[in-house]
N, C-alpha and C. Protein backbone atom coordinates (compact mmCIF):
# COMPACT_ATOMS: atom_id res chain seq x y z
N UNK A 1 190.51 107.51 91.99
CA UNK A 1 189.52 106.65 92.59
C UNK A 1 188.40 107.46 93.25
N UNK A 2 189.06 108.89 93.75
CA UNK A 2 188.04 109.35 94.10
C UNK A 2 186.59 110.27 93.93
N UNK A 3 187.25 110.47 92.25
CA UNK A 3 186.15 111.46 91.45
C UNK A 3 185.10 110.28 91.11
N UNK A 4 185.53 108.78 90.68
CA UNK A 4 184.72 108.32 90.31
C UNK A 4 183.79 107.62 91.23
N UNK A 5 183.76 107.84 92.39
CA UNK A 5 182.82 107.65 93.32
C UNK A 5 181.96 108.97 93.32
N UNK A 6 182.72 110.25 92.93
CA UNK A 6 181.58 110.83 93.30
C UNK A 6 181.14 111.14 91.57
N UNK A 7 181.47 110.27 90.56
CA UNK A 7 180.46 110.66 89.20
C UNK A 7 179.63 109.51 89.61
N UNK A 8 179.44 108.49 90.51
CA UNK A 8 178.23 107.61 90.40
C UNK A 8 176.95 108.28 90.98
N UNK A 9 177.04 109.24 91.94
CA UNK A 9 175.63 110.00 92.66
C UNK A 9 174.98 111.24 91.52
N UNK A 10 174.15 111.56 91.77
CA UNK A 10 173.35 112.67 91.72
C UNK A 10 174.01 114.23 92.37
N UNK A 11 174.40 115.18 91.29
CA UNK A 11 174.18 116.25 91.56
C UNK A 11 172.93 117.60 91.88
N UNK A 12 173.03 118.26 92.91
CA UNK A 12 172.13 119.23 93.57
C UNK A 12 171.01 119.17 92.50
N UNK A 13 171.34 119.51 90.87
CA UNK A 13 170.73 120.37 90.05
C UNK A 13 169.63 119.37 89.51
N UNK A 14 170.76 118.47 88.86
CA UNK A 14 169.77 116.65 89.06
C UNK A 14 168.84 116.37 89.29
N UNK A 15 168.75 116.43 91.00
CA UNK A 15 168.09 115.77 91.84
C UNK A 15 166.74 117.17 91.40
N UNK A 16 166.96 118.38 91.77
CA UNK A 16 166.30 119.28 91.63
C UNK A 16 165.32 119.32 90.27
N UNK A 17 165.75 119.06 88.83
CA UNK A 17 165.09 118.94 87.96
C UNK A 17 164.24 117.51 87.95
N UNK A 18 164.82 116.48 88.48
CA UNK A 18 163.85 115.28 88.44
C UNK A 18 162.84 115.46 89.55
N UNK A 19 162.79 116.21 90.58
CA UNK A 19 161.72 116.39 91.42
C UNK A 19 160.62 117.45 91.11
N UNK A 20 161.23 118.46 90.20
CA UNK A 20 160.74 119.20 89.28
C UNK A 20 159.39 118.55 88.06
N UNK A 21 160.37 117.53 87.73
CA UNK A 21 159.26 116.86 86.47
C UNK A 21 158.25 116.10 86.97
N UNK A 22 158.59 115.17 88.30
CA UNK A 22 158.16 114.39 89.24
C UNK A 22 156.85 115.14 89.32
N UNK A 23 156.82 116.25 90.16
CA UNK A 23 155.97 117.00 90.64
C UNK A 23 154.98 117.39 89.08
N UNK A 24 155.42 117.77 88.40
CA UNK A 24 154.42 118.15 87.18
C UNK A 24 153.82 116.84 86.48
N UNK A 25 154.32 115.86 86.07
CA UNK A 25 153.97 114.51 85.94
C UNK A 25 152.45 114.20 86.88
N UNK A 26 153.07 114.30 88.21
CA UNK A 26 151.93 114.12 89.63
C UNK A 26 150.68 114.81 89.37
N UNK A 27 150.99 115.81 89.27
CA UNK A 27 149.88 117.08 89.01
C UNK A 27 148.56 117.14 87.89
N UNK A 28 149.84 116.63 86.95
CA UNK A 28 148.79 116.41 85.77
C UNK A 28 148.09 115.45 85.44
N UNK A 29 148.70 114.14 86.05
CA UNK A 29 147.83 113.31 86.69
C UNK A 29 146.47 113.30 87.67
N UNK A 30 146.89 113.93 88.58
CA UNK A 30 145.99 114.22 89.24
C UNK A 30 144.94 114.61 89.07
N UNK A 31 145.20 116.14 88.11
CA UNK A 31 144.18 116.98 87.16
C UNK A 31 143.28 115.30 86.78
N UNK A 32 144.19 115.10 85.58
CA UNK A 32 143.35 114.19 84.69
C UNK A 32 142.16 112.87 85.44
N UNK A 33 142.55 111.77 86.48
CA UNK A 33 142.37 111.55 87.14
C UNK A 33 141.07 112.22 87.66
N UNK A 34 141.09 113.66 88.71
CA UNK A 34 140.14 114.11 88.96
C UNK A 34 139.16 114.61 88.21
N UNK A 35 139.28 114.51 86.97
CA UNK A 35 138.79 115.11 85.64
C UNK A 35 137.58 113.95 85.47
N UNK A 36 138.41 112.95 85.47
CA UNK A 36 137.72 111.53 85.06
C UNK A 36 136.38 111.60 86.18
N UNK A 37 136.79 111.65 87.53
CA UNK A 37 135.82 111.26 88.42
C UNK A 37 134.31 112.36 88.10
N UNK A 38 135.00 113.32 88.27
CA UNK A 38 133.93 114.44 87.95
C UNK A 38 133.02 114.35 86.89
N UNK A 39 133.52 113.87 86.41
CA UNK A 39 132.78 113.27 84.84
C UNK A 39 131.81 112.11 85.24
N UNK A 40 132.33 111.24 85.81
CA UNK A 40 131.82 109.97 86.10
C UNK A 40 130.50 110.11 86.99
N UNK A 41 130.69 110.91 88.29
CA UNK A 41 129.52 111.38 89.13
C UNK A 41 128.68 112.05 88.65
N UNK A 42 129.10 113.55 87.97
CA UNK A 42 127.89 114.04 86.93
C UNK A 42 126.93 113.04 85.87
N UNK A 43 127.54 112.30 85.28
CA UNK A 43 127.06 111.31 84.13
C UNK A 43 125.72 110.54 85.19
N UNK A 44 126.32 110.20 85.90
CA UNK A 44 125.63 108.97 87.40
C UNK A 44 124.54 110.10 88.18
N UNK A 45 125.09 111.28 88.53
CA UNK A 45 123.75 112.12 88.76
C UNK A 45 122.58 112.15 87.83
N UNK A 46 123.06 112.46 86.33
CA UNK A 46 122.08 112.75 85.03
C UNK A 46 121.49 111.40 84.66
N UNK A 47 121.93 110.39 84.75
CA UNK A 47 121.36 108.81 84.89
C UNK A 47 120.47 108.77 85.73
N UNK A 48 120.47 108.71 87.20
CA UNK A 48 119.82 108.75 88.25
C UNK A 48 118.47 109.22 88.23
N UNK A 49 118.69 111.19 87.71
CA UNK A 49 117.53 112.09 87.74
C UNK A 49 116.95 111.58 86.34
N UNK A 50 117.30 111.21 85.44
CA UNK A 50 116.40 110.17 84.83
C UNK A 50 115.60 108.99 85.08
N UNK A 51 116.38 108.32 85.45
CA UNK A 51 115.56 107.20 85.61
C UNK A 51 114.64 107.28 86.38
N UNK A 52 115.18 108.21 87.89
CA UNK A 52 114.01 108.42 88.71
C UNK A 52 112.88 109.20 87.91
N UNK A 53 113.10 109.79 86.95
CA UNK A 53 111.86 110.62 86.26
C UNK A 53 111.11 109.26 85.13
N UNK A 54 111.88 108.77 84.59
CA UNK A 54 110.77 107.26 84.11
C UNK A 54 110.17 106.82 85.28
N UNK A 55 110.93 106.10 86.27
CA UNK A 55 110.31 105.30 87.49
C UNK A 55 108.69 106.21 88.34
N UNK A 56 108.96 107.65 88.12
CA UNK A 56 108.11 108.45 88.53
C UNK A 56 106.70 108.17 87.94
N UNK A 57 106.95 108.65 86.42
CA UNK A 57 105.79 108.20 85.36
C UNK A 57 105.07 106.85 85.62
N UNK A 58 106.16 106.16 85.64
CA UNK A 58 105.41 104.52 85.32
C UNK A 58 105.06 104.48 86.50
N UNK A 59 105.18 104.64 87.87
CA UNK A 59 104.90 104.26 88.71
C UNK A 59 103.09 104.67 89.51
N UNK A 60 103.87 106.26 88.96
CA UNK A 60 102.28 107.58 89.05
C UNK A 60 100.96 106.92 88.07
N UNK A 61 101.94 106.72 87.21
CA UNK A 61 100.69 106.78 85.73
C UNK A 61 100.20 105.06 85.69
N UNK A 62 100.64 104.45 86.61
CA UNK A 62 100.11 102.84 86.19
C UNK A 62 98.94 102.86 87.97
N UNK A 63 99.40 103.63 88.94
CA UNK A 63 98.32 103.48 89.88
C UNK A 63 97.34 104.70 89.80
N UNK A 64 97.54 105.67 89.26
CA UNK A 64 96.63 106.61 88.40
C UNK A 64 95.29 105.85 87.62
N UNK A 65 96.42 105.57 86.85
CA UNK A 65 95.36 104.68 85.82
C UNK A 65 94.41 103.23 85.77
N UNK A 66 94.83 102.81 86.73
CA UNK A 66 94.52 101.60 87.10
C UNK A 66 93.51 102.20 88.41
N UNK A 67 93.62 102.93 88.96
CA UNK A 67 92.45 103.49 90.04
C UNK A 67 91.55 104.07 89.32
N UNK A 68 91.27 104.88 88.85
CA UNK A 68 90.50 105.95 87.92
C UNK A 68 89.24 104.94 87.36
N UNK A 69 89.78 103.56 86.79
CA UNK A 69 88.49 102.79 86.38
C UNK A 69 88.23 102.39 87.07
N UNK A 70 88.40 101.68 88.27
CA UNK A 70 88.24 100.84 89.21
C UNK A 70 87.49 101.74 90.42
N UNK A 71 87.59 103.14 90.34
CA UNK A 71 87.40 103.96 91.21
C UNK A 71 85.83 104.48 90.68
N UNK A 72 85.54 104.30 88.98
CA UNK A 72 84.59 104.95 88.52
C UNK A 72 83.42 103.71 88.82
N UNK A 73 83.88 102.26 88.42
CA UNK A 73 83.18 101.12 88.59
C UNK A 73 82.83 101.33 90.07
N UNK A 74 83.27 101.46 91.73
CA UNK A 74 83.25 101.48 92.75
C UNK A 74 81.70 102.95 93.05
N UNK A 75 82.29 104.14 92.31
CA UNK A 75 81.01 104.82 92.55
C UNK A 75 79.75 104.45 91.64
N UNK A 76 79.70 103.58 91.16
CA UNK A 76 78.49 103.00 90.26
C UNK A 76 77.61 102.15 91.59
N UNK A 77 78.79 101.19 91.77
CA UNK A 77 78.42 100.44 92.54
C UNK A 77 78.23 100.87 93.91
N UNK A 78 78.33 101.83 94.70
CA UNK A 78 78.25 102.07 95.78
C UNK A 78 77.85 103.15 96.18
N UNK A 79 77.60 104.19 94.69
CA UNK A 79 77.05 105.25 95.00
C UNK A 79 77.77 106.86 96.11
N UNK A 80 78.99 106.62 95.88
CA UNK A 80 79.93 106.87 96.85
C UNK A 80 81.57 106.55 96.19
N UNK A 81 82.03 107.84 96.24
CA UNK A 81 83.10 107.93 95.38
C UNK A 81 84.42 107.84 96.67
N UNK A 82 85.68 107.00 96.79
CA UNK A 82 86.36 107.18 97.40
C UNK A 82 87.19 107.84 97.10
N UNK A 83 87.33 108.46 95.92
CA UNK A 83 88.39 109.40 95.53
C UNK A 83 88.07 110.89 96.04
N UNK A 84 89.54 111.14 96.51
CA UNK A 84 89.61 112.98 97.33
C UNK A 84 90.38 113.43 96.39
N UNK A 85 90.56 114.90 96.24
CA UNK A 85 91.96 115.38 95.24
C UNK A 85 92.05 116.52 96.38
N UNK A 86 92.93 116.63 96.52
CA UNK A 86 93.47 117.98 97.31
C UNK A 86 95.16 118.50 96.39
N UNK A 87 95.55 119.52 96.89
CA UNK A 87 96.54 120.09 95.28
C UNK A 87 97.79 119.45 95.72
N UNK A 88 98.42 118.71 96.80
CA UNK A 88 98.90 118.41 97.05
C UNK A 88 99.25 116.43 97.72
N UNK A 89 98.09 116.02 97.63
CA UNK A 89 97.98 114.47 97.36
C UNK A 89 96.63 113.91 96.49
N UNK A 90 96.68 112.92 96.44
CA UNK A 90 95.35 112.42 95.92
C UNK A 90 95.20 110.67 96.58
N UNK A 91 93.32 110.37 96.66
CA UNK A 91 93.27 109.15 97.10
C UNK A 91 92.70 108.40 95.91
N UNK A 92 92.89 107.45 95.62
CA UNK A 92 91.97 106.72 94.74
C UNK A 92 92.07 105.10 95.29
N UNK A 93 91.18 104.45 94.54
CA UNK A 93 91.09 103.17 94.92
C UNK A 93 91.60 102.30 93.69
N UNK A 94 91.71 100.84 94.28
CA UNK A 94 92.38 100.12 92.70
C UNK A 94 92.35 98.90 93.39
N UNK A 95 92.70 97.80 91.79
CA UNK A 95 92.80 96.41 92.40
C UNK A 95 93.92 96.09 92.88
N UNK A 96 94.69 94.72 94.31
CA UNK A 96 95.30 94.62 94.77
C UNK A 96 95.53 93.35 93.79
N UNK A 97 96.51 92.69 93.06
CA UNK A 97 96.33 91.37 92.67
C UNK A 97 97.39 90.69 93.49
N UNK A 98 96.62 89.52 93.23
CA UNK A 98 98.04 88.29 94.76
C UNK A 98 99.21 88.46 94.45
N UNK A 99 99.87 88.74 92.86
CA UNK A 99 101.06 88.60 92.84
C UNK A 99 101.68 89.56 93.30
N UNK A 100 100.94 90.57 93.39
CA UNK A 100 102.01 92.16 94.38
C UNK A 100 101.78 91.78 95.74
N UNK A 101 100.30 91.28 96.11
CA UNK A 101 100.00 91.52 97.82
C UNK A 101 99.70 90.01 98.30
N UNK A 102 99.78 90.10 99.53
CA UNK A 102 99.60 88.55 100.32
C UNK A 102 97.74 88.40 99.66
N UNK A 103 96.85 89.43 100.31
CA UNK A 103 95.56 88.73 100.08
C UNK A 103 95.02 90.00 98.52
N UNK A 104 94.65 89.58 98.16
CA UNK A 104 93.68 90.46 96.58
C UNK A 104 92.93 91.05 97.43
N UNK A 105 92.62 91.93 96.29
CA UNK A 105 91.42 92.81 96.75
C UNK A 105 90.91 94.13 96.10
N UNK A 106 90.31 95.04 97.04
CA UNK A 106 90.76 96.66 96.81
C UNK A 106 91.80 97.34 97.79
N UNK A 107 92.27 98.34 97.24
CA UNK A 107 93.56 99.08 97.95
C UNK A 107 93.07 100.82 97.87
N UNK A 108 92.75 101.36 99.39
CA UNK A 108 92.73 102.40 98.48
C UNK A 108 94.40 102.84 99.01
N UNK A 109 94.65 104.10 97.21
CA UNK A 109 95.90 104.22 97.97
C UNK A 109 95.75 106.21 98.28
N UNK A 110 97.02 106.25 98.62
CA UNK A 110 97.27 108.08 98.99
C UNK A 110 98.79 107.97 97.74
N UNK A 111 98.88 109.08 97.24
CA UNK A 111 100.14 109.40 97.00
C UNK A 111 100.39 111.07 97.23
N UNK A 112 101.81 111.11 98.17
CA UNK A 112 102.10 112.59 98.44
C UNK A 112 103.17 112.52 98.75
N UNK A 113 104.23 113.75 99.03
CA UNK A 113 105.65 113.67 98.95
C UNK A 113 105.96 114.44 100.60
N UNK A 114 106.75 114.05 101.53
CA UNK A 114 106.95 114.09 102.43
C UNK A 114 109.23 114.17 102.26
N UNK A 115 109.11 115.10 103.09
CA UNK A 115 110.83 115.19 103.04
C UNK A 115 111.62 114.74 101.77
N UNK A 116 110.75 115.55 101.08
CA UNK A 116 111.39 115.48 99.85
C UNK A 116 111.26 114.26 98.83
N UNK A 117 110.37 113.56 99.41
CA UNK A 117 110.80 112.13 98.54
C UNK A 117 109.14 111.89 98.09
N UNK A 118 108.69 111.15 97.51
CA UNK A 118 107.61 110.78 96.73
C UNK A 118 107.28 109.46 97.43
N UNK A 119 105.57 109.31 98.60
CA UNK A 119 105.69 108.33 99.55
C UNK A 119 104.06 107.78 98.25
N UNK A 120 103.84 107.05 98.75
CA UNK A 120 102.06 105.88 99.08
C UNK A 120 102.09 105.15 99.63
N UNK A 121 101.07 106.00 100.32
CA UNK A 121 99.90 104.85 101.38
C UNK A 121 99.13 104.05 100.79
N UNK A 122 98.52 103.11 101.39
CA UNK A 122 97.45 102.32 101.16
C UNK A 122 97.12 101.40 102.08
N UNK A 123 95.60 101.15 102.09
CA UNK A 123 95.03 100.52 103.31
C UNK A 123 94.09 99.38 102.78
N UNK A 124 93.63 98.34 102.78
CA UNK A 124 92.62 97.58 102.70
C UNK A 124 91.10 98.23 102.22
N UNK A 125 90.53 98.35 101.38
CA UNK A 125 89.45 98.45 101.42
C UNK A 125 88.56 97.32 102.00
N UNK A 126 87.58 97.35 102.99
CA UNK A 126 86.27 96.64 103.25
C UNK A 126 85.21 97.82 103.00
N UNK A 127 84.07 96.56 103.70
CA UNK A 127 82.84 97.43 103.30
C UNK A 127 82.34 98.87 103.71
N UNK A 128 83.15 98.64 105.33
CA UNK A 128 82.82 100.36 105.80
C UNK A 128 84.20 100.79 105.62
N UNK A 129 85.01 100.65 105.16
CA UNK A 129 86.40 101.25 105.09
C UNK A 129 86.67 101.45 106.55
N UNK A 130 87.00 100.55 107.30
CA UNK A 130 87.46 100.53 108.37
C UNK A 130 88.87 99.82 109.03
N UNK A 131 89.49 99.69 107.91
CA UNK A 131 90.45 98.83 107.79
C UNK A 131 91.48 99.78 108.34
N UNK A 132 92.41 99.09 109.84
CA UNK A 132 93.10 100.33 110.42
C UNK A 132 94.83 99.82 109.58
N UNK A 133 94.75 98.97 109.02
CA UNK A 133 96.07 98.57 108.74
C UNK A 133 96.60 99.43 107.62
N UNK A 134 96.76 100.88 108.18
CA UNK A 134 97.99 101.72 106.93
C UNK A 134 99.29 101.29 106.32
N UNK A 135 99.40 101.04 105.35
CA UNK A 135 100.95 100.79 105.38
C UNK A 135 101.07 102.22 104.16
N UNK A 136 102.91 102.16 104.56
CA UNK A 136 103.44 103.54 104.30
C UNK A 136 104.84 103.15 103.86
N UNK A 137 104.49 103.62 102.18
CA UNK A 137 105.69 102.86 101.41
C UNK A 137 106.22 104.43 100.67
N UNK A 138 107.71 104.60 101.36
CA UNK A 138 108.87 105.42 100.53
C UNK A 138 108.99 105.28 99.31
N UNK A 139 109.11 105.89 98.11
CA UNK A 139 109.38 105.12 96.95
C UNK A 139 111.23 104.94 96.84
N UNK A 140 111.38 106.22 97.51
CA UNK A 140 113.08 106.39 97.40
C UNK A 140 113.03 107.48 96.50
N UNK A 141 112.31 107.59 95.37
CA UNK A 141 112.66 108.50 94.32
C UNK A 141 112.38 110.56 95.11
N UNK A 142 113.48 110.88 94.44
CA UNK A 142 113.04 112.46 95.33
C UNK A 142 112.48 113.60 94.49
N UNK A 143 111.75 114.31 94.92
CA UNK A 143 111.13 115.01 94.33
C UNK A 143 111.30 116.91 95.11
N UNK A 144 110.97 118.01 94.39
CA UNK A 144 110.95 119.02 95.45
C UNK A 144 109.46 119.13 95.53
N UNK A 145 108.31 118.47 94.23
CA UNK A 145 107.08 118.59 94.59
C UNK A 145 106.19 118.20 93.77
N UNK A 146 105.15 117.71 94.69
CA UNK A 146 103.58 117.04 93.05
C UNK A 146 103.12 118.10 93.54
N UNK A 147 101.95 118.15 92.90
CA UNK A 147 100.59 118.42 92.81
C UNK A 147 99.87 117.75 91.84
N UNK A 148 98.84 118.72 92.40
CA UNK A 148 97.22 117.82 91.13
C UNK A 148 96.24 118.11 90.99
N UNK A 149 95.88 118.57 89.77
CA UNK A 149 94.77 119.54 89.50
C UNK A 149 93.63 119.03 89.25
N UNK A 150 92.62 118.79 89.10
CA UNK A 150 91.13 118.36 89.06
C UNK A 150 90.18 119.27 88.01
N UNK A 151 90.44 118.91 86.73
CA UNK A 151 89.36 119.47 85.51
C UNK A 151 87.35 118.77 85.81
N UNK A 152 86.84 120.01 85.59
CA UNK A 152 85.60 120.11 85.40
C UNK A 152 84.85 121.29 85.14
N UNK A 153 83.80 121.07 84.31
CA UNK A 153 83.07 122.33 84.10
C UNK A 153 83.96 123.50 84.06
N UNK A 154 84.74 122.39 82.40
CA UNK A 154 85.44 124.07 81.58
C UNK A 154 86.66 124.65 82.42
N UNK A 155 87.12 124.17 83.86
CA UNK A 155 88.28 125.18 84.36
C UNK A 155 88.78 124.01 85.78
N UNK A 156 90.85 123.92 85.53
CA UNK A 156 91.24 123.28 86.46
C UNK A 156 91.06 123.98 87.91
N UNK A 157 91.01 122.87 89.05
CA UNK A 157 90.76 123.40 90.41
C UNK A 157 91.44 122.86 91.55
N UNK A 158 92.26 123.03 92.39
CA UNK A 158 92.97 122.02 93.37
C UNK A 158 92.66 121.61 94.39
N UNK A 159 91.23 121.70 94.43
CA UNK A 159 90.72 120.38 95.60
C UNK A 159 89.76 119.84 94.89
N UNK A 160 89.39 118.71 95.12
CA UNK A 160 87.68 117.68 94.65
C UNK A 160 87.69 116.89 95.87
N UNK A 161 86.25 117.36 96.34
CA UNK A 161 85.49 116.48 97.60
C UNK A 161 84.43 115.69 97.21
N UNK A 162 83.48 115.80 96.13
CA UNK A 162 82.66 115.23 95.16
C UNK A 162 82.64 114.14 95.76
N UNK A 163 81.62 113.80 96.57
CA UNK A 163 81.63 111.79 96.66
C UNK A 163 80.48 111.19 95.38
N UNK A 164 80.06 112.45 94.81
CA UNK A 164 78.78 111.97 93.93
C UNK A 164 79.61 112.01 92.39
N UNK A 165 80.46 112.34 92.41
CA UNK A 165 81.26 112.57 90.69
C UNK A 165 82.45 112.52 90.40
N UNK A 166 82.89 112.19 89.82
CA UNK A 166 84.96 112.22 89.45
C UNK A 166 84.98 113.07 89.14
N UNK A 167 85.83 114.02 88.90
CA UNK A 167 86.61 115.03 87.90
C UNK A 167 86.71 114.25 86.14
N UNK A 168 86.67 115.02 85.60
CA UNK A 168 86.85 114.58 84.03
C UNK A 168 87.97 114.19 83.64
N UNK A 169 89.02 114.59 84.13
CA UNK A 169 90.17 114.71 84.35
C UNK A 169 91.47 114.86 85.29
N UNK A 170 92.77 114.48 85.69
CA UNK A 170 93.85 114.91 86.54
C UNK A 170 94.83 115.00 85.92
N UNK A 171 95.51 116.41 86.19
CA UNK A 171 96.73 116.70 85.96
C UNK A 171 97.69 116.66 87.13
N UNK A 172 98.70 115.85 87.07
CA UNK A 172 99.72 115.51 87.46
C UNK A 172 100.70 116.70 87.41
N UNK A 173 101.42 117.19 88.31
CA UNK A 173 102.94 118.06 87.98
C UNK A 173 103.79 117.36 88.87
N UNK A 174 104.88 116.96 88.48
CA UNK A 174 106.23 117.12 89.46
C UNK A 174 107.41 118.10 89.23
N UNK A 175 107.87 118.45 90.38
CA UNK A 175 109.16 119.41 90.37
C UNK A 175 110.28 118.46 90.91
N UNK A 176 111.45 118.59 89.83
CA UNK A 176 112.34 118.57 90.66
C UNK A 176 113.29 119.21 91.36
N UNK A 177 114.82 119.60 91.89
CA UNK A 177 115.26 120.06 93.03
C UNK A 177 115.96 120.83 91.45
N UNK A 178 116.21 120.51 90.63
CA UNK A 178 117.02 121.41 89.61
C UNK A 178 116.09 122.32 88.50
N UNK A 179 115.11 122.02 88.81
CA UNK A 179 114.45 123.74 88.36
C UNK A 179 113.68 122.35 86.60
N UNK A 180 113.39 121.03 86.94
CA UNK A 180 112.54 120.32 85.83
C UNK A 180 111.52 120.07 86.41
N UNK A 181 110.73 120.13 85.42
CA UNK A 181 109.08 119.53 86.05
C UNK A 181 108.71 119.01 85.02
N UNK A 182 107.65 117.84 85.01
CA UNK A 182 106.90 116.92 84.08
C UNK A 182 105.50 117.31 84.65
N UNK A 183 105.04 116.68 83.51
CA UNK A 183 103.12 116.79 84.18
C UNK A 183 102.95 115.97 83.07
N UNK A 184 101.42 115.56 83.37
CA UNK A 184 100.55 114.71 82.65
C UNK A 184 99.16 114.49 82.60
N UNK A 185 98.52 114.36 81.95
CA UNK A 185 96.90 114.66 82.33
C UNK A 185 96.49 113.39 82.10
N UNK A 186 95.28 113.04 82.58
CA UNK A 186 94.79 111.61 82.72
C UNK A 186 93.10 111.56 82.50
N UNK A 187 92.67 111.27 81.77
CA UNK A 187 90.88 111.01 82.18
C UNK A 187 90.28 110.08 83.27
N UNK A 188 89.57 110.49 83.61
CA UNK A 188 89.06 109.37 84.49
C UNK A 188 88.17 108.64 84.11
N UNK A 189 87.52 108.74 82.72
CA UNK A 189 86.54 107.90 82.11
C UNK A 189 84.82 108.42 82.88
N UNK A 190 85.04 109.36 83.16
CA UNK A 190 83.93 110.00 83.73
C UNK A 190 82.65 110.13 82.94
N UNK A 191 81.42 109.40 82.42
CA UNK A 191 80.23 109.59 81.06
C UNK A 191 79.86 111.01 81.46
């Protein structure tokens, strides 16, 4: 009666090899498991720094472009160019339409990158540009850096103060924090 109480338990060696497999089972799980995640966050980083690099373009290149005519029509009419280029932001002007803003209008805006991230300003245009209401919009998207170059007379340059002329052209660069950069050049429709 009494051996067969003790053939119902677990011997030392037993117990020792099933905690054995236990443990390697665990492990390799784990591996795999952590394998997965790592995968998953890289994929979601390389998504991210994409999209933020479309969202960049479309965002740059539609108030770029949409200022540039509106900016060339404005020095016709006013004799007085509101566009600045400095190598590190740029101002231009553009239309506000109701469905983005409470009232239409003109906007001039700023775009420049502050703590890393890619910001624009923009303020009301009136007649003396006296409009104190800045607003100051984050995009979220991050950048390590723009600039912006200013073509004329044959050779790029990184400032334009010109209130009497556009540049012929802007080139756009962004950097990002992993060693990519985009650029893009733009006309300004300058005769």
């Amino acid at each position: 009666m009494q051996s067969s109480i003790y053939r119902q338990g677990f011997t030392l060696v037993e117990m020792l090899v099933s905690i054995v497999l236990s443990s390697i089972i665990f492990v390799s799980s784990y591996q795999v498991i952590s394998n997965l995640i790592q995968y998953q966050v890289r994929a979601r980083d390389k998504h991210e720094k994409q999209l933020d690099k479309i969202l960049i373009r479309n965002m740059v290149s539609q108030i770029i472009e949409k200022s540039l005519s509106k900016n060339n029509l404005f020095y016709r009419a006013q004799k007085k160019s509101l566009f600045k280029g400095e190598e590190d932001s740029v101002q231009l002007i553009s239309r506000a339409y109701s469905d983005h803003f409470d009232v239409p209008g003109y906007r001039v805006y700023r775009l420049f990158k502050r703590d890393g991230e890619l910001y624009v300003t923009y303020r009301k245009y009136d007649e003396d540009y006296k409009s104190n209401s800045l607003f100051e919009l984050p995009t979220g998207l991050k950048i390590e850096e723009i600039s912006f170059e200013y073509f004329s007379d044959d050779e790029w340059i990184g400032e334009w103060e010109n209130d009497n002329q556009l540049p012929q052209y802007i080139r756009i660069i962004v950097d990002f924090s992993n060693a990519e950069s985009m650029q893009w050049v733009r006309g300004t429709g300058r005769g």
